[in-house]
N, C-alpha and C. Protein backbone atom coordinates (compact mmCIF):
# COMPACT_ATOMS: atom_id res chain seq x y z
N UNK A 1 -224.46 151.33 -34.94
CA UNK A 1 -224.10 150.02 -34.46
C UNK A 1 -222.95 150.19 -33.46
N UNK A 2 -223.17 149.47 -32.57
CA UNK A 2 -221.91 149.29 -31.21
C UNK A 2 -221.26 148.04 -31.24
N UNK A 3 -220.26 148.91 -31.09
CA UNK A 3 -218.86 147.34 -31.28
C UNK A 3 -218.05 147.46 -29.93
N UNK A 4 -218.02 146.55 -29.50
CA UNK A 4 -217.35 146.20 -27.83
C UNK A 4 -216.28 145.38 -28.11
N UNK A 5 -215.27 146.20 -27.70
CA UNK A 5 -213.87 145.37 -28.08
C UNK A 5 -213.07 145.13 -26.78
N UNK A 6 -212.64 144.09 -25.90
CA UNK A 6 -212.47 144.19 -24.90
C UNK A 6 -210.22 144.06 -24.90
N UNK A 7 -209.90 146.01 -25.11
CA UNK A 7 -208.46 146.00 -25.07
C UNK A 7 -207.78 145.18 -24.01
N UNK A 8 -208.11 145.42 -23.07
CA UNK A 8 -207.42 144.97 -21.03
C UNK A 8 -206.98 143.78 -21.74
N UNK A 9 -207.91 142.54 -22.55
CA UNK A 9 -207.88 141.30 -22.41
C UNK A 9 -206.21 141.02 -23.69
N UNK A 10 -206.11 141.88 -24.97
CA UNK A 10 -205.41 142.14 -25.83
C UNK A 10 -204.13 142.08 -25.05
N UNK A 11 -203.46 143.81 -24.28
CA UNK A 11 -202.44 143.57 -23.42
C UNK A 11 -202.24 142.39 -22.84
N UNK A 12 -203.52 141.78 -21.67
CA UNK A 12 -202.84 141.07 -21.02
C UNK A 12 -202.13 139.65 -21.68
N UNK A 13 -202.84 139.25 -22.26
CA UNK A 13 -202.38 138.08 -23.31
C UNK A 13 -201.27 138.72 -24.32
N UNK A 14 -201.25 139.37 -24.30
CA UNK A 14 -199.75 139.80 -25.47
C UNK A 14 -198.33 140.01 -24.02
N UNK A 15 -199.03 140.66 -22.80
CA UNK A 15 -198.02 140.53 -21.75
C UNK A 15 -197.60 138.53 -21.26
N UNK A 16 -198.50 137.94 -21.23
CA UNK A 16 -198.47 136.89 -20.52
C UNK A 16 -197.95 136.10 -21.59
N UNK A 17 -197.83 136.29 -22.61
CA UNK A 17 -196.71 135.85 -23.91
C UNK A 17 -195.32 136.21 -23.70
N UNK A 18 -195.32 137.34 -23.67
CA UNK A 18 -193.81 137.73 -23.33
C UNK A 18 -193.07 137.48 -22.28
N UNK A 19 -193.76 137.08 -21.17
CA UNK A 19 -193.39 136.70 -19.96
C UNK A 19 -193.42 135.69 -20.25
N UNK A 20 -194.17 134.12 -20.23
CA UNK A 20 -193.63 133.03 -20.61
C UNK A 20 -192.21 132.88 -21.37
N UNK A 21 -192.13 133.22 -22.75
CA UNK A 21 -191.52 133.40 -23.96
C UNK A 21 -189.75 134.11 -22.77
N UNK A 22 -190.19 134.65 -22.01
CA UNK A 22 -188.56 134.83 -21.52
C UNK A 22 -188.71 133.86 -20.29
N UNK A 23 -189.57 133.45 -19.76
CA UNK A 23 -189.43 132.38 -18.75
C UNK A 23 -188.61 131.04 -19.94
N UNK A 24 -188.43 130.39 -20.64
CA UNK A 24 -188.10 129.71 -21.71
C UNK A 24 -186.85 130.02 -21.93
N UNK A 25 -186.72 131.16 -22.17
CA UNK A 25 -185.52 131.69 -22.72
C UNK A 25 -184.52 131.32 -21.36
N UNK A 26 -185.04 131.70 -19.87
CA UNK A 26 -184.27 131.88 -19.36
C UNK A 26 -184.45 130.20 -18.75
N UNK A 27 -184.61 129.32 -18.55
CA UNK A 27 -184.75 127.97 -18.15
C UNK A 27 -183.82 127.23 -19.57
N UNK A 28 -183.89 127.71 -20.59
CA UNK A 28 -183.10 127.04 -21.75
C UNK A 28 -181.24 127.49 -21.74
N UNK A 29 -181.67 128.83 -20.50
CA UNK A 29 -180.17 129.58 -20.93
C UNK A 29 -179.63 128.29 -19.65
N UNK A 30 -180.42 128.00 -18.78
CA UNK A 30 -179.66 127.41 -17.69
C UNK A 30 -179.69 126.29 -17.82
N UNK A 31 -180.24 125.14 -18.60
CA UNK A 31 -179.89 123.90 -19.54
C UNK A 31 -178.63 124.03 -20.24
N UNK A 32 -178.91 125.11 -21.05
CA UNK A 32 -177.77 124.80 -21.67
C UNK A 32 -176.21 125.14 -21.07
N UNK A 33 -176.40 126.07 -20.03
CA UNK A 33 -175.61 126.78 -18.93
C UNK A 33 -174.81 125.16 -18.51
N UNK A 34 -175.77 123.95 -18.24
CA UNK A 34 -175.49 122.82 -17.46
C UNK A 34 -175.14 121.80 -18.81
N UNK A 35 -175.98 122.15 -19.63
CA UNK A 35 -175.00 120.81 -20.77
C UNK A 35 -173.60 121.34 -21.07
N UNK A 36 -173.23 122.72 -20.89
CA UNK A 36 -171.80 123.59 -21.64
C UNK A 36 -170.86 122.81 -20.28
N UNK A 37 -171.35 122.73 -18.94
CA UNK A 37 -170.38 122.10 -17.90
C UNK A 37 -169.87 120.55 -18.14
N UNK A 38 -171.07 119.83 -18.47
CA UNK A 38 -170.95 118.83 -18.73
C UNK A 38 -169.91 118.48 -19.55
N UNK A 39 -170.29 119.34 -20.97
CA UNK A 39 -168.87 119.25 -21.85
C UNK A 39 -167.44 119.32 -21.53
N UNK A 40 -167.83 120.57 -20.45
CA UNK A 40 -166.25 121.00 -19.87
C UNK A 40 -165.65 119.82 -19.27
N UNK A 41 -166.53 119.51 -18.69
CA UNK A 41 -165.80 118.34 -17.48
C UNK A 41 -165.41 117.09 -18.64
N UNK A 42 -166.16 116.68 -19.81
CA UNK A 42 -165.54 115.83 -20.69
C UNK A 42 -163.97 116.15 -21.31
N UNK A 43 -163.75 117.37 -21.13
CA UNK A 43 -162.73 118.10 -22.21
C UNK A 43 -163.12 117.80 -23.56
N UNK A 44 -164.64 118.07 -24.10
CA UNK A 44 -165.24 118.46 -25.15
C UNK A 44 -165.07 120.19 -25.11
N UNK A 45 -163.96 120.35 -26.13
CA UNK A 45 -163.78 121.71 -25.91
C UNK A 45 -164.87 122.73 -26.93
N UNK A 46 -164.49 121.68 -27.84
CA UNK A 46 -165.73 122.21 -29.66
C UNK A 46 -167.06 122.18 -29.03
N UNK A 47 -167.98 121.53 -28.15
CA UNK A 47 -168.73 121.30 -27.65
C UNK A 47 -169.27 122.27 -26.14
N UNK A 48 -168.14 122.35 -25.72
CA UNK A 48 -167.90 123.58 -24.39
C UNK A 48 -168.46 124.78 -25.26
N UNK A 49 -167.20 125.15 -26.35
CA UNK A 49 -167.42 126.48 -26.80
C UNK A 49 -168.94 127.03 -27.83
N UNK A 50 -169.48 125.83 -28.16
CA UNK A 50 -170.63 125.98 -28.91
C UNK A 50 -171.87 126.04 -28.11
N UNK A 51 -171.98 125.34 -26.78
CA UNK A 51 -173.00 125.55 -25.65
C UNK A 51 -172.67 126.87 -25.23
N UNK A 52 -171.49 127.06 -25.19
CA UNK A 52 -171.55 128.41 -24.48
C UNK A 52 -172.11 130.08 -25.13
N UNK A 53 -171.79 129.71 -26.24
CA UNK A 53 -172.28 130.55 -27.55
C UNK A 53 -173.64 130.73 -27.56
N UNK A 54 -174.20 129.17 -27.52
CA UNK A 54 -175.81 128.95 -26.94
C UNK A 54 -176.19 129.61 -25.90
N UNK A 55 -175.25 129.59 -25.15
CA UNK A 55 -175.89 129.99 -23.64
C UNK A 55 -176.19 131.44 -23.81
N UNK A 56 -175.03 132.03 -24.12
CA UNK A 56 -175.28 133.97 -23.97
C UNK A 56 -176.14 133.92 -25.27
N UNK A 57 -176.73 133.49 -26.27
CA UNK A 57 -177.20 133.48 -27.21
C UNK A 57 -178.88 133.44 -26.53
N UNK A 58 -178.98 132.62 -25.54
CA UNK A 58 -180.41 132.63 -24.96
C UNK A 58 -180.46 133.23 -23.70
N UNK A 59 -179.38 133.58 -23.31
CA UNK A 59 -179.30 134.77 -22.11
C UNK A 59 -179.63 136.34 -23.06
N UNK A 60 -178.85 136.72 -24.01
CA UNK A 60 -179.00 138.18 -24.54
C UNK A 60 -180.38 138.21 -25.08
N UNK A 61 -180.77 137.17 -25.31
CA UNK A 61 -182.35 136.99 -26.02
C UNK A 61 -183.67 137.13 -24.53
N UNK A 62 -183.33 136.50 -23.24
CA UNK A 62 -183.82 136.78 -22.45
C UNK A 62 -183.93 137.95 -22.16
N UNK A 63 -182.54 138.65 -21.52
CA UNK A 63 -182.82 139.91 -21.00
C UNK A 63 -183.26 141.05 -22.06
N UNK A 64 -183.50 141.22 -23.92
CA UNK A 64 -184.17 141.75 -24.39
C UNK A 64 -185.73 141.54 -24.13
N UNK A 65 -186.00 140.46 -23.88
CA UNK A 65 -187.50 140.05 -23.81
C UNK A 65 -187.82 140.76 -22.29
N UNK A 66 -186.99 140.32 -21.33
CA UNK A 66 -187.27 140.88 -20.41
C UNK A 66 -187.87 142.55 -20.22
N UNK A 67 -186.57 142.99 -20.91
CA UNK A 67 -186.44 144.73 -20.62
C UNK A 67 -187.95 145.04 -21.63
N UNK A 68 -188.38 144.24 -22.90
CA UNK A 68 -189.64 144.38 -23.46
C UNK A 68 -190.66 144.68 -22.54
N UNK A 69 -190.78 143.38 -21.89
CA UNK A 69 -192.14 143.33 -20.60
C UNK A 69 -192.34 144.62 -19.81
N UNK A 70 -190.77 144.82 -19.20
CA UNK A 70 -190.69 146.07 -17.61
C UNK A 70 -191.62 146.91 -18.74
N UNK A 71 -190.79 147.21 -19.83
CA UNK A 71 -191.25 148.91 -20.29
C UNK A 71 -192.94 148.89 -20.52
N UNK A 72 -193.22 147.52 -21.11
CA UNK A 72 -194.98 147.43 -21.41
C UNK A 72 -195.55 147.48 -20.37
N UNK A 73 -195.02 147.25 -19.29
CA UNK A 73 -195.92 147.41 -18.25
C UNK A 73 -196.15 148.65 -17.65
N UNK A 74 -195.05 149.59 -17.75
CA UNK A 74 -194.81 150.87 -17.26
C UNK A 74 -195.67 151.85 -18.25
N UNK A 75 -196.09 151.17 -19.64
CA UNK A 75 -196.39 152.21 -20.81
C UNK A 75 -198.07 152.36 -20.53
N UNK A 76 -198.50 153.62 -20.78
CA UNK A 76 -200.16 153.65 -21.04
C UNK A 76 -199.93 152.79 -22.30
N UNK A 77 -201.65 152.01 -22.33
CA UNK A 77 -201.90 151.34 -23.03
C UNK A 77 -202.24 151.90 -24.82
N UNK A 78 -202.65 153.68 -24.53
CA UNK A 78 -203.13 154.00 -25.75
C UNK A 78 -201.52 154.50 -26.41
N UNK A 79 -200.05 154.15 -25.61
CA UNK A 79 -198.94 154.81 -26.41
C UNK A 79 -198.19 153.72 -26.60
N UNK A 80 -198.82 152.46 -26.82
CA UNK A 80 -198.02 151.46 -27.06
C UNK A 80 -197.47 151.51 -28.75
N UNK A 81 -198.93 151.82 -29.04
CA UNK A 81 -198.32 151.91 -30.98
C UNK A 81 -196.89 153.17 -30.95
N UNK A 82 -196.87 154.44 -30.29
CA UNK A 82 -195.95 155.09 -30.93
C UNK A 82 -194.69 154.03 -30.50
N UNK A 83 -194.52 153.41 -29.20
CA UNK A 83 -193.63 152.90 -28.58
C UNK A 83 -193.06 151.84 -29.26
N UNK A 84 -193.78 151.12 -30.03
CA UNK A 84 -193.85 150.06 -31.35
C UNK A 84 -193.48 150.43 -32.60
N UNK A 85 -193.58 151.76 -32.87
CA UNK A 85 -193.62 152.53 -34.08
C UNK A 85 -191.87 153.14 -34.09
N UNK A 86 -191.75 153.64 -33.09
CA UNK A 86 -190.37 154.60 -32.61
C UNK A 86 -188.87 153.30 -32.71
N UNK A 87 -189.53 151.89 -32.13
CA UNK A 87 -188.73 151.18 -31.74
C UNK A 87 -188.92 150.08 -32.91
N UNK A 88 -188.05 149.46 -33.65
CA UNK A 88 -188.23 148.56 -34.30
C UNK A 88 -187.85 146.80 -33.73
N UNK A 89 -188.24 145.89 -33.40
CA UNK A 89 -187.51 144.76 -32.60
C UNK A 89 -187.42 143.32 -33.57
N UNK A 90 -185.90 143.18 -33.67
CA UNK A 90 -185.83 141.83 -34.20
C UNK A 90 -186.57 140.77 -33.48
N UNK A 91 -187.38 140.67 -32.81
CA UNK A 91 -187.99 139.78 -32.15
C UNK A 91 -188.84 139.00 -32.92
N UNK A 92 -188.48 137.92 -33.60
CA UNK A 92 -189.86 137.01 -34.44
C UNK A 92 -189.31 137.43 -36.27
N UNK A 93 -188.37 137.76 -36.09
CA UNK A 93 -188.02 138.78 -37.68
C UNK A 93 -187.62 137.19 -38.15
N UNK A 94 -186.68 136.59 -37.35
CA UNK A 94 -185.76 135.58 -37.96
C UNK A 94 -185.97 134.19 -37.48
N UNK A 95 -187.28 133.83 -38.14
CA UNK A 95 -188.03 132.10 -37.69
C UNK A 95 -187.61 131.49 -38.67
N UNK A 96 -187.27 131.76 -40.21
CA UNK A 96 -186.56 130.80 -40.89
C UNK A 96 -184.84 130.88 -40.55
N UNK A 97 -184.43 131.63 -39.97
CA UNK A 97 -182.93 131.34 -40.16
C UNK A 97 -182.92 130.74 -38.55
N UNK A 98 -183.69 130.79 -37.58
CA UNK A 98 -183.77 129.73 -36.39
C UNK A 98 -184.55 128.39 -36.90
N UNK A 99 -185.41 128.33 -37.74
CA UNK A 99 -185.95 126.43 -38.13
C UNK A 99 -184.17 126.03 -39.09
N UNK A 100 -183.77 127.50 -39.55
CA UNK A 100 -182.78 126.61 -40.73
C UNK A 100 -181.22 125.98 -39.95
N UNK A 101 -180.95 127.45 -38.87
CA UNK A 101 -180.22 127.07 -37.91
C UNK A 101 -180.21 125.64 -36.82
N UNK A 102 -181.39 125.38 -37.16
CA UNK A 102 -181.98 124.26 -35.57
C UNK A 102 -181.61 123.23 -36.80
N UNK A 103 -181.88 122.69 -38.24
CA UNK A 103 -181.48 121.95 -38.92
C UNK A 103 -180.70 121.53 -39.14
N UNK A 104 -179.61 122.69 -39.41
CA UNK A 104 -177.66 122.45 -39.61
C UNK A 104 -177.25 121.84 -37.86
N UNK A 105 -178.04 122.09 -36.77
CA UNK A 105 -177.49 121.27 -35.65
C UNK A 105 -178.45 119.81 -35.57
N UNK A 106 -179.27 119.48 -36.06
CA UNK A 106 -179.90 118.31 -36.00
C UNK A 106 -178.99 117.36 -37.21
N UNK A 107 -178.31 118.26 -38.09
CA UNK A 107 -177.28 117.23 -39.10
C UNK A 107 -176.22 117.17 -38.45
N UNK A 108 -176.23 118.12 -37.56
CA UNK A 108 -174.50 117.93 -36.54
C UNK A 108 -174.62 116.94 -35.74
N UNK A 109 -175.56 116.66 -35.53
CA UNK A 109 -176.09 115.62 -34.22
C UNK A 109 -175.74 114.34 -34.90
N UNK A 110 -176.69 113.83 -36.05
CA UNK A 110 -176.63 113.15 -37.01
C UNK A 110 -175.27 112.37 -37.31
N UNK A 111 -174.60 113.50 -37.35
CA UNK A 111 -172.72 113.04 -37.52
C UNK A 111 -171.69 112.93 -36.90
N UNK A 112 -171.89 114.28 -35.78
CA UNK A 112 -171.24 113.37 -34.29
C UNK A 112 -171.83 113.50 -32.86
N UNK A 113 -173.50 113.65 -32.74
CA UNK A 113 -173.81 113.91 -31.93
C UNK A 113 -173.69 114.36 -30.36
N UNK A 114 -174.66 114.70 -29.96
CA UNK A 114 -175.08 115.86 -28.82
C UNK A 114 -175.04 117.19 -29.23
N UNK A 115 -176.22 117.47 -30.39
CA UNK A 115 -176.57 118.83 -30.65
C UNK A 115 -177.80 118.73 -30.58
N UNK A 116 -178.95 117.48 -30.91
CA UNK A 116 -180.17 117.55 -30.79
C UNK A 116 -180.53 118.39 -29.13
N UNK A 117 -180.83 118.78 -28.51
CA UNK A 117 -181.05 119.62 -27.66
C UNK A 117 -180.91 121.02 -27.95
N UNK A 118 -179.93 121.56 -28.63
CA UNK A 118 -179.67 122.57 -29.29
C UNK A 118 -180.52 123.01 -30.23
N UNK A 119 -180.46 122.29 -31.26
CA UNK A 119 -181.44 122.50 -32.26
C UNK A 119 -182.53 122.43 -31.60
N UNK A 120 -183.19 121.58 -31.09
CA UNK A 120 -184.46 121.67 -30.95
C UNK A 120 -185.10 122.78 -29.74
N UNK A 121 -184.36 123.45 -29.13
CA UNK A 121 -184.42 124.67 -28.47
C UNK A 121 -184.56 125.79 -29.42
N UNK A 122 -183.48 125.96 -30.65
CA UNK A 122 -183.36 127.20 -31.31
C UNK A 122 -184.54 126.97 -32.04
N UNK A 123 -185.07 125.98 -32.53
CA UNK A 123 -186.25 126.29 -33.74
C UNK A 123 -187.41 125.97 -32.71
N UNK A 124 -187.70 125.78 -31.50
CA UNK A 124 -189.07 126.19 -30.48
C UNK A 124 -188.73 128.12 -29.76
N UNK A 125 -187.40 128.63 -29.90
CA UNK A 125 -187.24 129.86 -29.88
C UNK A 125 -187.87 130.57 -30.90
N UNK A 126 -187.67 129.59 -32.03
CA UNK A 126 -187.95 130.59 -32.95
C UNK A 126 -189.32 130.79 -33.42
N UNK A 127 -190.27 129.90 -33.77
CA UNK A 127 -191.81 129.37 -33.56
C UNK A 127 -192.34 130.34 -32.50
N UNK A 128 -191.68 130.49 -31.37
CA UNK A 128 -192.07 131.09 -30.00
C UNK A 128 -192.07 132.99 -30.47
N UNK A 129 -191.01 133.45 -31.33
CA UNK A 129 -190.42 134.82 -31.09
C UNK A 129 -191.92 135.03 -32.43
N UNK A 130 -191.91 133.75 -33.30
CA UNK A 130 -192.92 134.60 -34.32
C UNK A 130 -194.10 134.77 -33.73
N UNK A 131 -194.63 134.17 -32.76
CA UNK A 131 -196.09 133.98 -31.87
C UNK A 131 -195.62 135.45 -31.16
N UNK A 132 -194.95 135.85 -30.50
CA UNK A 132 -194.65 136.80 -29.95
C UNK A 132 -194.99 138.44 -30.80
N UNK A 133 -194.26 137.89 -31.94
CA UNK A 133 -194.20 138.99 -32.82
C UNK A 133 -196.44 139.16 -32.99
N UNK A 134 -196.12 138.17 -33.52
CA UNK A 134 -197.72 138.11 -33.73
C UNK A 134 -198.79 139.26 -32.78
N UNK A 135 -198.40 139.15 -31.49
CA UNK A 135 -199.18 139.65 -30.42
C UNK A 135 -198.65 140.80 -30.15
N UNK A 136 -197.68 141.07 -30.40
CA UNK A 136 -197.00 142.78 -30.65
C UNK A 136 -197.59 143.47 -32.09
N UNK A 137 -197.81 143.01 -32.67
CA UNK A 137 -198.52 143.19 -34.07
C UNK A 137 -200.13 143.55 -33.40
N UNK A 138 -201.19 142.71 -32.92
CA UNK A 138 -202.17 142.98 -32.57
C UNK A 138 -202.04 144.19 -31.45
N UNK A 139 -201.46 144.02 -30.56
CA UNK A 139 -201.58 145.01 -29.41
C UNK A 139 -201.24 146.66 -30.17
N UNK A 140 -200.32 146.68 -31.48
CA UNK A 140 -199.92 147.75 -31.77
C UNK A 140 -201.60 148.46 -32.55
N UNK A 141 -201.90 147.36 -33.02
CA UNK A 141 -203.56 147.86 -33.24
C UNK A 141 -204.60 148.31 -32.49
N UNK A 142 -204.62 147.32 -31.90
CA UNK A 142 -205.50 147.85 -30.64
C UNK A 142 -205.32 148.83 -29.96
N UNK A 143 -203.92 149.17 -29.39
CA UNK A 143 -203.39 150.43 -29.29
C UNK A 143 -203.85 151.62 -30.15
N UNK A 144 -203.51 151.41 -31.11
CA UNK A 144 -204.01 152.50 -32.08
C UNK A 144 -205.28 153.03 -31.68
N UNK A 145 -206.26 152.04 -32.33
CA UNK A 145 -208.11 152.56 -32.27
C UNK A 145 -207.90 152.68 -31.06
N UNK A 146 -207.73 152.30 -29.86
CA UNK A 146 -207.99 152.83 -28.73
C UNK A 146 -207.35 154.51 -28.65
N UNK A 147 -206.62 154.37 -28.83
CA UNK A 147 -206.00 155.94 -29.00
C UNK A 147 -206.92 156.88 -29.68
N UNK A 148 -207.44 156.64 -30.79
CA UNK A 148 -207.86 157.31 -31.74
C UNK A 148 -209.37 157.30 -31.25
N UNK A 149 -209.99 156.57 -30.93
CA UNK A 149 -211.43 156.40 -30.31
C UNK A 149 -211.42 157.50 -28.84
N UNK A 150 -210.44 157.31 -28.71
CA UNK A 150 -210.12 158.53 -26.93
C UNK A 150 -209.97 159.97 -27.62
N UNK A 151 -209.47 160.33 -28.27
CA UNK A 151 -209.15 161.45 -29.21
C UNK A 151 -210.31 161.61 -29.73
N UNK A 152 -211.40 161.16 -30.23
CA UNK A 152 -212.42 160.95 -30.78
C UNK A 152 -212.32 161.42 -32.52
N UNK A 153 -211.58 160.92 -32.86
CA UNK A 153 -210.99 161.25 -34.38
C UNK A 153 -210.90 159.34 -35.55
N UNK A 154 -211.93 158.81 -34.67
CA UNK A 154 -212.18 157.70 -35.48
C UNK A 154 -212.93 157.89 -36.74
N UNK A 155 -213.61 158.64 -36.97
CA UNK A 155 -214.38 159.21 -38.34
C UNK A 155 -213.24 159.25 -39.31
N UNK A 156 -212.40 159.56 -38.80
CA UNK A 156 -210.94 160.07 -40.38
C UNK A 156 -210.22 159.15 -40.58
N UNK A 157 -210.48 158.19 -39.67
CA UNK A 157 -209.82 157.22 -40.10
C UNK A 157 -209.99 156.38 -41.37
N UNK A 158 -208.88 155.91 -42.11
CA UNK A 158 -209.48 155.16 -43.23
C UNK A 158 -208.46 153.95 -43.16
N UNK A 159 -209.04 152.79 -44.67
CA UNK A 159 -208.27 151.35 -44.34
C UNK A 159 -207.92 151.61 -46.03
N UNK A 160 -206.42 151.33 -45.97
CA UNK A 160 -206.03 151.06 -47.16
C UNK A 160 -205.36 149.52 -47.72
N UNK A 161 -206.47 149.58 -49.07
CA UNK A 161 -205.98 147.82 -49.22
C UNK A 161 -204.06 147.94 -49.43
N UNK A 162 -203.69 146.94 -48.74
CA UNK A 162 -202.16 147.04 -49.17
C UNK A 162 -202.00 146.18 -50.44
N UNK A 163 -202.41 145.26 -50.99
CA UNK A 163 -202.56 144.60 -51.91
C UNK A 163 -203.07 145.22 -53.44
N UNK A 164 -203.58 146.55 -53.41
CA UNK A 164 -203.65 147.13 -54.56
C UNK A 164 -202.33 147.51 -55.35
């Protein structure tokens, strides 16, 4: 039996994720770049210093996502798993402590508002990094059998239930 698995289409959709996913990052760093001025110019200082926290918070998160993309693009497709394997990435690790984080600012809002924007950025970051993760997860597979199918050492391969 022949099985046609079409990899090209895997990468590109796991690339065109990551590229969005820092297009976001970096349009949210410059929102919030412009609500942290806004504050300034109020002499909201508690408010200055917490956008700004935001800001390099979705700037350092960009340029990781970024430097992700350059290297995937530069990588053969069958050495993505070791490259995945070698490298471990908080990327998508921490979607409950961004929905729980985006909460404690939707109660800040609640009590002395102008945090809803905040929150609701950090918990669509975070929704976003697990979708991400998701497609780094598949590509590291696909990677694999493709590797192993080129090697021609798919016969030895075996599947172990993890659930036993």
């Amino acid at each position: 039996m022949r099985i046609k698995a079409r990899f090209p289409e895997v990468r590109e959709n796991a690339l065109r994720m990551i590229k969005m996913y820092t297009m976001f990052l970096w349009m949210n760093s410059l929102l919030l770049a412009m609500i942290m001025g806004v504050e300034a110019l109020k002499i909201n200082l508690i408010a200055t210093f917490e956008y700004l926290v935001a800001t390099v918070f979705f700037i350092t998160s960009a340029l990781i996502s970024s430097e992700l993309f350059h290297q995937l693009r530069r990588i053969p497709f069958r050495k993505y798993w070791r490259f995945f394997k070698a490298r471990s990435f908080i990327v998508g690790e921490y979607l409950t402590v961004h929905i729980i984080t985006g909460l404690v600012f939707i109660v800040a809002d609640l009590l002395r508002g102008g945090f809803a924007p905040l929150a609701i950025m950090i918990i669509i970051k975070g929704v976003f990094e697990y979708m991400v993760v998701k497609y780094i997860n598949n590509l590291t597979v696909a990677s694999f059998l493709y590797d192993e199918i080129l090697k021609g050492e798919v016969d030895r391969l075996s599947m172990i239930d993890p659930f036993r």
